[in-house]
C-alpha atoms as a PDB file:
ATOM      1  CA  UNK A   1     104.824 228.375-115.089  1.00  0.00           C
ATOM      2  CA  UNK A   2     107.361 227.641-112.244  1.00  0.00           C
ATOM      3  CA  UNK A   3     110.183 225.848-112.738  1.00  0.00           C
ATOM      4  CA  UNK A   4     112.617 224.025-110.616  1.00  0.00           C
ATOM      5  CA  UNK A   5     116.067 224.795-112.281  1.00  0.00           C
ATOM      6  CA  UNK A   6     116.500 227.612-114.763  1.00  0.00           C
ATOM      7  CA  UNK A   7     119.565 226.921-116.825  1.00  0.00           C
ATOM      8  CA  UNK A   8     121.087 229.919-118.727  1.00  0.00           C
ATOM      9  CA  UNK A   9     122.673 228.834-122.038  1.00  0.00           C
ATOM     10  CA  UNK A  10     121.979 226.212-124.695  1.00  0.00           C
ATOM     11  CA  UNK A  11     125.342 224.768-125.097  1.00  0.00           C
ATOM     12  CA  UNK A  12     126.937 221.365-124.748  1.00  0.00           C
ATOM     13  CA  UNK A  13     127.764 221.959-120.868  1.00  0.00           C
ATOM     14  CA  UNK A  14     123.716 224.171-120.590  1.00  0.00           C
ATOM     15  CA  UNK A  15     122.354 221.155-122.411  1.00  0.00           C
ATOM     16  CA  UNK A  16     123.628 218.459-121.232  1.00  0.00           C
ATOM     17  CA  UNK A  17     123.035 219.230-117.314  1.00  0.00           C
ATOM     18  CA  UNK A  18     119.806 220.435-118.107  1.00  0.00           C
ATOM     19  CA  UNK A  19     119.025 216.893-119.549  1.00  0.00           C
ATOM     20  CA  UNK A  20     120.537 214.968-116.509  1.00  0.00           C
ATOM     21  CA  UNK A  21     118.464 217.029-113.933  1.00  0.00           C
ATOM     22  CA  UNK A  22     115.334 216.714-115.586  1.00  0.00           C
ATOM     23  CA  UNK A  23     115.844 212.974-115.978  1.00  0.00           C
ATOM     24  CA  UNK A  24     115.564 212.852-112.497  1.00  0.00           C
ATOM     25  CA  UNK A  25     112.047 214.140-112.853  1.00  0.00           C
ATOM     26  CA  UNK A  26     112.708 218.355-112.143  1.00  0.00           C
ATOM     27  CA  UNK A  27     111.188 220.319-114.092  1.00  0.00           C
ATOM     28  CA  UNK A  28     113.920 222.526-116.103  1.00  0.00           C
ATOM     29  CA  UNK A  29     114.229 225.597-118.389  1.00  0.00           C
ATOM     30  CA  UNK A  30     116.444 226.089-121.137  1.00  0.00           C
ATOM     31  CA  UNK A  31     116.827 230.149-121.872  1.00  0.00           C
ATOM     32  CA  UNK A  32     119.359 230.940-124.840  1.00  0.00           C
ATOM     33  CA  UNK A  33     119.869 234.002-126.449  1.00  0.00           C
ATOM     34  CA  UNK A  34     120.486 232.818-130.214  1.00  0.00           C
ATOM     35  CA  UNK A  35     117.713 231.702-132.468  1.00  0.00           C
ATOM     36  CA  UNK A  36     119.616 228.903-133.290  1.00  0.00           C
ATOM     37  CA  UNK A  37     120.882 226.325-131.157  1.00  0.00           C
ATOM     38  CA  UNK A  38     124.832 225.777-132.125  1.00  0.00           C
ATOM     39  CA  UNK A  39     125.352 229.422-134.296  1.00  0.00           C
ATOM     40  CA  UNK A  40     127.526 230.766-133.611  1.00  0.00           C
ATOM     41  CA  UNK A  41     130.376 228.032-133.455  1.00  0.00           C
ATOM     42  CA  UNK A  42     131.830 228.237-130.031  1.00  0.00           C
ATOM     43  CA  UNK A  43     135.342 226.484-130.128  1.00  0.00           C
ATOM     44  CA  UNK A  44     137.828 224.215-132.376  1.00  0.00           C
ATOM     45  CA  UNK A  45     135.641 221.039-131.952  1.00  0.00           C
ATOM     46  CA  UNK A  46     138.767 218.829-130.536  1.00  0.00           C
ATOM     47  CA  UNK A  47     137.831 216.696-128.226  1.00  0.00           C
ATOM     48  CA  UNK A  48     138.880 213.454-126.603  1.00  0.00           C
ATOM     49  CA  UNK A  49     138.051 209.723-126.921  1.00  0.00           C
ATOM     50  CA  UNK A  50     135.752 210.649-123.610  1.00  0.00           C
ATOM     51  CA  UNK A  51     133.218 211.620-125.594  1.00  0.00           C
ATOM     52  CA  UNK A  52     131.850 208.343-126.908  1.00  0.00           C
ATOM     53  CA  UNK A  53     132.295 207.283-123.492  1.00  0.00           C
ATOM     54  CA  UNK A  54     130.634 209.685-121.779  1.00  0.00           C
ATOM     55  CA  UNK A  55     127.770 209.583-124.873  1.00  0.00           C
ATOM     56  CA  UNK A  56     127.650 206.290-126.055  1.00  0.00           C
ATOM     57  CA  UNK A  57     124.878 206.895-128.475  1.00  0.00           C
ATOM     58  CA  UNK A  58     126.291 209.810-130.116  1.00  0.00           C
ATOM     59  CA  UNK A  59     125.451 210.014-133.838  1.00  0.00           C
ATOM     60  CA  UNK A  60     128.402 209.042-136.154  1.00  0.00           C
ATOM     61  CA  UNK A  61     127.656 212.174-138.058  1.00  0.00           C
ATOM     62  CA  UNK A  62     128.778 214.551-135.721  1.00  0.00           C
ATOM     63  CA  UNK A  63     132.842 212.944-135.915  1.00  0.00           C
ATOM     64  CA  UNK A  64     134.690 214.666-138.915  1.00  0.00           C
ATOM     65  CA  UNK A  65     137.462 212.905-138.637  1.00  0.00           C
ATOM     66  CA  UNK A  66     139.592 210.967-136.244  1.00  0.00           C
ATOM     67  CA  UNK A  67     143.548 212.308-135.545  1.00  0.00           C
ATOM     68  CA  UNK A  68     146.372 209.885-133.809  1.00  0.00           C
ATOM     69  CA  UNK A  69     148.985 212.501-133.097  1.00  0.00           C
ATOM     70  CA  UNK A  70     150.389 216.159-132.646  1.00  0.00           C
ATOM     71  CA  UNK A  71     153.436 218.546-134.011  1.00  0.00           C
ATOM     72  CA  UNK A  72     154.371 220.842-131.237  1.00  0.00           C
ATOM     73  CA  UNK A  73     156.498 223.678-132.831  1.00  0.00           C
ATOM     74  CA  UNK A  74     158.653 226.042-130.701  1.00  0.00           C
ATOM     75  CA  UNK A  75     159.364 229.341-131.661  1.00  0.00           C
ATOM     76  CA  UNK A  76     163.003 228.686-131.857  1.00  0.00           C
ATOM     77  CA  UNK A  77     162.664 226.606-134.772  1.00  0.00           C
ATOM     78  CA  UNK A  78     162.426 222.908-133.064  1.00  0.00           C
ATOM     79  CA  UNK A  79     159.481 220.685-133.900  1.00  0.00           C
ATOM     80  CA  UNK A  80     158.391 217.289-132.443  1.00  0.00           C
ATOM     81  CA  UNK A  81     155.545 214.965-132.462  1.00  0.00           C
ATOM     82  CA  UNK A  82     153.344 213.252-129.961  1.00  0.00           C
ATOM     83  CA  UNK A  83     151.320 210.297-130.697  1.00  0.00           C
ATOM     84  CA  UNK A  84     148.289 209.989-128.855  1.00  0.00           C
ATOM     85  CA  UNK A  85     147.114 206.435-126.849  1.00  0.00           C
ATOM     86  CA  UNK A  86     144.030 206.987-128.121  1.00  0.00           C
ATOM     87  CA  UNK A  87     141.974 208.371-130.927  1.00  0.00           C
ATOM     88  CA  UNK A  88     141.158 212.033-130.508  1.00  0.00           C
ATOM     89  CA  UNK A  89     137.648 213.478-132.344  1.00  0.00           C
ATOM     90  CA  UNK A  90     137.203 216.370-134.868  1.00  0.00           C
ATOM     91  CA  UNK A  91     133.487 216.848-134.303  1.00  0.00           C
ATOM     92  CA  UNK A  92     130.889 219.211-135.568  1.00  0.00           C
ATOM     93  CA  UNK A  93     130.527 221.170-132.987  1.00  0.00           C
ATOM     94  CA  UNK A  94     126.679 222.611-134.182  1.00  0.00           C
ATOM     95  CA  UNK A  95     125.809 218.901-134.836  1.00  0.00           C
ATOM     96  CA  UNK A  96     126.688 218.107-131.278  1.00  0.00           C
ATOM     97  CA  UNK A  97     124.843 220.961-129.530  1.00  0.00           C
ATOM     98  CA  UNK A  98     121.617 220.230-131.379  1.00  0.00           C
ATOM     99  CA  UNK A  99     122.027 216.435-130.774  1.00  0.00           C
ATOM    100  CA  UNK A 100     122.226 217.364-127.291  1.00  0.00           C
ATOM    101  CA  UNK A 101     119.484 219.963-126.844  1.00  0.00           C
ATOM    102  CA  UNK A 102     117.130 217.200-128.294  1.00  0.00           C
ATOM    103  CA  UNK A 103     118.252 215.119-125.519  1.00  0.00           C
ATOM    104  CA  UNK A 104     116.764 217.471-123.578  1.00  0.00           C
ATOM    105  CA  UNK A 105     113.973 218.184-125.002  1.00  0.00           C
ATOM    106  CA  UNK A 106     113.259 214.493-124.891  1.00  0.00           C
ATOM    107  CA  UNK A 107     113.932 214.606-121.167  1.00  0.00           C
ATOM    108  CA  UNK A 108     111.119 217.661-120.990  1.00  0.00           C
ATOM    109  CA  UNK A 109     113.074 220.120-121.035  1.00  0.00           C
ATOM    110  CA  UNK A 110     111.075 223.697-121.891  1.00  0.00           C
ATOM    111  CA  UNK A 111     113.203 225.900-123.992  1.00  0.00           C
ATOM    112  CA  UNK A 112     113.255 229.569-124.540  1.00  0.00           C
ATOM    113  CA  UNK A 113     114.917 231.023-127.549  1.00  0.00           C
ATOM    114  CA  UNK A 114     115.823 234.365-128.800  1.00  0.00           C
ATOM    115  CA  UNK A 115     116.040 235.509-124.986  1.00  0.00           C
ATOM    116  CA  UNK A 116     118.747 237.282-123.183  1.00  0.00           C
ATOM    117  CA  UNK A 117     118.841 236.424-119.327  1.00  0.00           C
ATOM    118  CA  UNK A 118     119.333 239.960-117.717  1.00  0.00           C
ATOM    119  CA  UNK A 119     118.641 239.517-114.080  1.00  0.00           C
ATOM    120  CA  UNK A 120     117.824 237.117-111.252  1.00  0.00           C
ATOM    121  CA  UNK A 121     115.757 237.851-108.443  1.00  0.00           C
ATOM    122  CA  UNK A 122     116.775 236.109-106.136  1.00  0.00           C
ATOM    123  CA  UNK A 123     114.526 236.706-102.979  1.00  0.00           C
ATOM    124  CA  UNK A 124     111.546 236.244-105.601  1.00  0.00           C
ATOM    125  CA  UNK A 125     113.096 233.499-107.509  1.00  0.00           C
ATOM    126  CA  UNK A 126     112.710 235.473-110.667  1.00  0.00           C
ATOM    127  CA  UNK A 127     114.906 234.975-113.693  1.00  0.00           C
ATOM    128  CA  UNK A 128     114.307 238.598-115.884  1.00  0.00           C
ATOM    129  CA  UNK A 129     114.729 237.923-119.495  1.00  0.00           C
ATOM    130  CA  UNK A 130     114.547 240.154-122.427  1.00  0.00           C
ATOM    131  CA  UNK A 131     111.033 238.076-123.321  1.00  0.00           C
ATOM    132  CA  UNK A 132     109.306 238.601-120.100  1.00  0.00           C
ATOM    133  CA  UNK A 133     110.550 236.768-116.459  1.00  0.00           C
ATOM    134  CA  UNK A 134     110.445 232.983-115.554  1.00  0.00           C
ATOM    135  CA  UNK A 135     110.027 231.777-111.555  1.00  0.00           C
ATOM    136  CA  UNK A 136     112.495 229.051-110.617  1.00  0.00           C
ATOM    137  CA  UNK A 137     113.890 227.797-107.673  1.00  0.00           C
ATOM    138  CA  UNK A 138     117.635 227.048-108.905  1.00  0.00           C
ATOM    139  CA  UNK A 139     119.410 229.275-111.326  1.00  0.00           C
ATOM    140  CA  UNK A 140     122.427 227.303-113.492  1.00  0.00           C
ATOM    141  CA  UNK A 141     125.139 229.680-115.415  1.00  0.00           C
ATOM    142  CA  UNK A 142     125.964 227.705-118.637  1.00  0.00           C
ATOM    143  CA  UNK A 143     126.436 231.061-120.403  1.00  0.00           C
ATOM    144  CA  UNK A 144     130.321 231.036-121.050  1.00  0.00           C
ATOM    145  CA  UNK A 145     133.497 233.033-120.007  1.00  0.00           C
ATOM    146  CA  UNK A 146     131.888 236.579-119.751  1.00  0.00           C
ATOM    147  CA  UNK A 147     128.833 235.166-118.030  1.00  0.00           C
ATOM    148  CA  UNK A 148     125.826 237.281-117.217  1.00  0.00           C
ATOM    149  CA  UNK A 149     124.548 234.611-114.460  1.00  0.00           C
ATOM    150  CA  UNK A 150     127.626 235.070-112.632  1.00  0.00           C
ATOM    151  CA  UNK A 151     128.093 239.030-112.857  1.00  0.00           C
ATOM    152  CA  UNK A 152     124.621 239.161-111.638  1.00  0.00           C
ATOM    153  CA  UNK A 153     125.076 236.812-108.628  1.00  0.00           C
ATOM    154  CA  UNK A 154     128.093 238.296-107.783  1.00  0.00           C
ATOM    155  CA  UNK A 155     130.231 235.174-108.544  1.00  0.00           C
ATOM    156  CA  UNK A 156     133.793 235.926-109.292  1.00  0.00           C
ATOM    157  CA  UNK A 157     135.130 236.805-112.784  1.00  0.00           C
ATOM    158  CA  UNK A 158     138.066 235.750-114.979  1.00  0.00           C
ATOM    159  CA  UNK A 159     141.015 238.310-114.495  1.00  0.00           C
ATOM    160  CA  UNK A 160     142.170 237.448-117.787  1.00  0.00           C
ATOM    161  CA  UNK A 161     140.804 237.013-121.429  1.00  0.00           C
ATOM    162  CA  UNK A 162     142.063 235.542-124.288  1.00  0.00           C
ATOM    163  CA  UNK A 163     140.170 236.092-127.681  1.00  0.00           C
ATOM    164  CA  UNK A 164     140.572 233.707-130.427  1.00  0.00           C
ATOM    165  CA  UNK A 165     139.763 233.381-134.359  1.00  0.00           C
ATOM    166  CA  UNK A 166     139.489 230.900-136.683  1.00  0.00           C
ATOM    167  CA  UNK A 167     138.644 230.019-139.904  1.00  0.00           C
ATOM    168  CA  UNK A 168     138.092 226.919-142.315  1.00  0.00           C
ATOM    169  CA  UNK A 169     140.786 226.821-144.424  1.00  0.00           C
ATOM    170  CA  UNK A 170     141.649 224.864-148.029  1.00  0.00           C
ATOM    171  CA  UNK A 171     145.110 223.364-148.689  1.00  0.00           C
ATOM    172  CA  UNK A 172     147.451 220.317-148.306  1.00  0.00           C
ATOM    173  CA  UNK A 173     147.398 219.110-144.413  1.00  0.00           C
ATOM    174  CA  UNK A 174     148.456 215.603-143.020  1.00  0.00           C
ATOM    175  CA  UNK A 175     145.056 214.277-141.919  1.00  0.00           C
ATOM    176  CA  UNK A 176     145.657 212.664-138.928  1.00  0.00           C
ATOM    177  CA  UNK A 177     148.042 215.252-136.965  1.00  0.00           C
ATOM    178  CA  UNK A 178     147.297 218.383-135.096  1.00  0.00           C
ATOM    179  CA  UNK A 179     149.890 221.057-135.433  1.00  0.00           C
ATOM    180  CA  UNK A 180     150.378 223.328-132.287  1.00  0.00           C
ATOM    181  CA  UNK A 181     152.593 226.440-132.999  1.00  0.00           C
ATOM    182  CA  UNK A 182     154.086 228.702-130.170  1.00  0.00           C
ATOM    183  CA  UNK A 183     155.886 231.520-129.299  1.00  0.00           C
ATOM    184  CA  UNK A 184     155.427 235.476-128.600  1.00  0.00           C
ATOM    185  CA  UNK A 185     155.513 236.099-132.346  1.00  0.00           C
ATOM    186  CA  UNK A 186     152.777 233.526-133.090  1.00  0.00           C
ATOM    187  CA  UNK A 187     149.998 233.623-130.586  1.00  0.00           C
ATOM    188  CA  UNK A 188     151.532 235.954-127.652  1.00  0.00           C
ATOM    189  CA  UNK A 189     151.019 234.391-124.442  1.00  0.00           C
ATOM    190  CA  UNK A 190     148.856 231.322-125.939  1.00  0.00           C
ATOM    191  CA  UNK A 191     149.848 229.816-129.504  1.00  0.00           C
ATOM    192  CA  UNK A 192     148.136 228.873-132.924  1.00  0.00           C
ATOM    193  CA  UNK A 193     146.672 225.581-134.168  1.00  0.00           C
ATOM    194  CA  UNK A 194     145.564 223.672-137.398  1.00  0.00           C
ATOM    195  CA  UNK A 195     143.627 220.896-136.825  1.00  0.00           C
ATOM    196  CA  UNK A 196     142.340 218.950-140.275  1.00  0.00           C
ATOM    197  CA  UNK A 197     138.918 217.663-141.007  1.00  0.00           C
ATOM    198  CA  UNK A 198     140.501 216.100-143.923  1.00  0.00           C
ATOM    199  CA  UNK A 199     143.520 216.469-145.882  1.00  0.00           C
ATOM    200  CA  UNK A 200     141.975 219.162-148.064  1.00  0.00           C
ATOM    201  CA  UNK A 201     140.727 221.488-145.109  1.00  0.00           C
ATOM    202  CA  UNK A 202     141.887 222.809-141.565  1.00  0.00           C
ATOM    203  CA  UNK A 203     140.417 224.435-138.776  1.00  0.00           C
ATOM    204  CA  UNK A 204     143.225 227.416-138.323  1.00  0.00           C
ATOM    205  CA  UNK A 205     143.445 229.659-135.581  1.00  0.00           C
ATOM    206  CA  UNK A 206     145.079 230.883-132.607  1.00  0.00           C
ATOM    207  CA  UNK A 207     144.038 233.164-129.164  1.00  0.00           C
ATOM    208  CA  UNK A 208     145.569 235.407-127.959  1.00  0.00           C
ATOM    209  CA  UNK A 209     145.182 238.548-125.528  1.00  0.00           C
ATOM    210  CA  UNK A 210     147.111 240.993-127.792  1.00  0.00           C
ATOM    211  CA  UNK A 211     146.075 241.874-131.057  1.00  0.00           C
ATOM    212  CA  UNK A 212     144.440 239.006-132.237  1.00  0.00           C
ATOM    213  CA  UNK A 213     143.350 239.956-135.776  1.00  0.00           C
ATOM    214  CA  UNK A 214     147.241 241.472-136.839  1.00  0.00           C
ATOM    215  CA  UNK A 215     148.486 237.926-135.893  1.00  0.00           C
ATOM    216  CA  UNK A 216     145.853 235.785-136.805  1.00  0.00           C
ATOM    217  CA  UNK A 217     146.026 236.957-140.576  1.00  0.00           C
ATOM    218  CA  UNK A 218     149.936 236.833-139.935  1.00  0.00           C
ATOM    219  CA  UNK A 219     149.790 233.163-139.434  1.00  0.00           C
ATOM    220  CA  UNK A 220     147.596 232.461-141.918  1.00  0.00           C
ATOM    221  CA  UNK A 221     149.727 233.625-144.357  1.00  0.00           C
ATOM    222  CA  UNK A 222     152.676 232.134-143.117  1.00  0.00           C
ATOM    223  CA  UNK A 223     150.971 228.719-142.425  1.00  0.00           C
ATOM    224  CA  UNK A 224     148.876 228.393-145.407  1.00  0.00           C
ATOM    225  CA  UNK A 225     149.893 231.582-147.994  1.00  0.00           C
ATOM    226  CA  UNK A 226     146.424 232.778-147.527  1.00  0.00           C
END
């Protein structure tokens, strides 16, 4: 089967636009690599008050919890808080990937799971995947920072990357502030966060492009004793 736009990742950004084309009446492809749509977890899950804006119909299940400010600490021992206008979202971040695939499936969408795109020709409008090739006429790159879509099509590639960690973490945290922590001895050349789902448990973590597991467990312990 031919397909107008071939989009390369099952994501929020790979789902979403592959749900606004094909409500225009394209036909679209979905090819993601996972079995599972949202596994692995792909960032914090911090996001503004955009996103009931730009998704008014968004399940209330996918919000965790709702936070109002933020502690910025400096690594020279200074701390200060922000409060925020307006609410900013804790979301499950799987939640919101499969609520939008099924958007697009419901827009007719085709998807294609368990394949890894490998290859586009582009003279044949051939997308090579590691479960047999799909004909399109437009090829999309939804498939993140080290992108295989844009390797293959020659499209420019970030100089620099930054790898992060993070874990779910049980303690006492305020529930409605983010804390940001900074500084070369933190996060070098990025810095550390704890953001709570509740006041019992944090999402902890930092990125970094030095390192990253020697000061990730550094901070936990510092942060949390853990």
């Amino acid at each position: 089967m031919e397909f107008d736009v071939l989009v390369v990742g099952a994501s929020v950004a790979g789902c979403r636009t592959a749900e606004l084309i094909a409500s225009r009446g394209y036909r679209v492809a979905i090819v993601e690599e996972h079995e599972k749509i949202g596994f692995p977890s792909k960032c914090t899950g911090l996001v503004s008050w955009r996103l009931k804006e730009l998704l008014p119909e968004l399940p209330e299940d996918i919000i965790v919890n709702v936070v109002e400010k933020a502690k910025f600490f400096s690594p020279f021992g200074i701390s200060f808080v922000l409060k925020s206008k307006k609410p900013v979202y804790v979301i499950n971040r799987k939640k919101l990937d499969w609520y939008l695939f099924s958007c697009a499936l419901e827009k007719g969408c085709k998807p294609f799971l368990s394949r890894r795109f490998i290859q586009f020709e582009k003279e044949k409008g051939i997308a090579v995947t590691t479960r047999g090739n799909i004909k399109t006429k437009l090829l999309i790159g939804a498939d993140g920072a080290n992108s295989t879509v844009a390797k293959v099509t020659s499209i420019e590639q970030p100089s620099k990357i930054l790898f992060g960690l993070q874990s779910t973490i049980k303690g006492n945290f305020e529930e409605d502030c983010v804390e940001l922590w900074f500084g070369q001895k933190i996060a070098p050349n990025f810095f550390a966060w704890v953001v709570p789902e509740s006041y019992a448990t944090a999402r902890v973590g930092l990125a970094t492009n030095k390192n990253p597991m020697y000061f990730f467990k550094r901070f936990l312990k510092n942060r949390v004793g853990k």
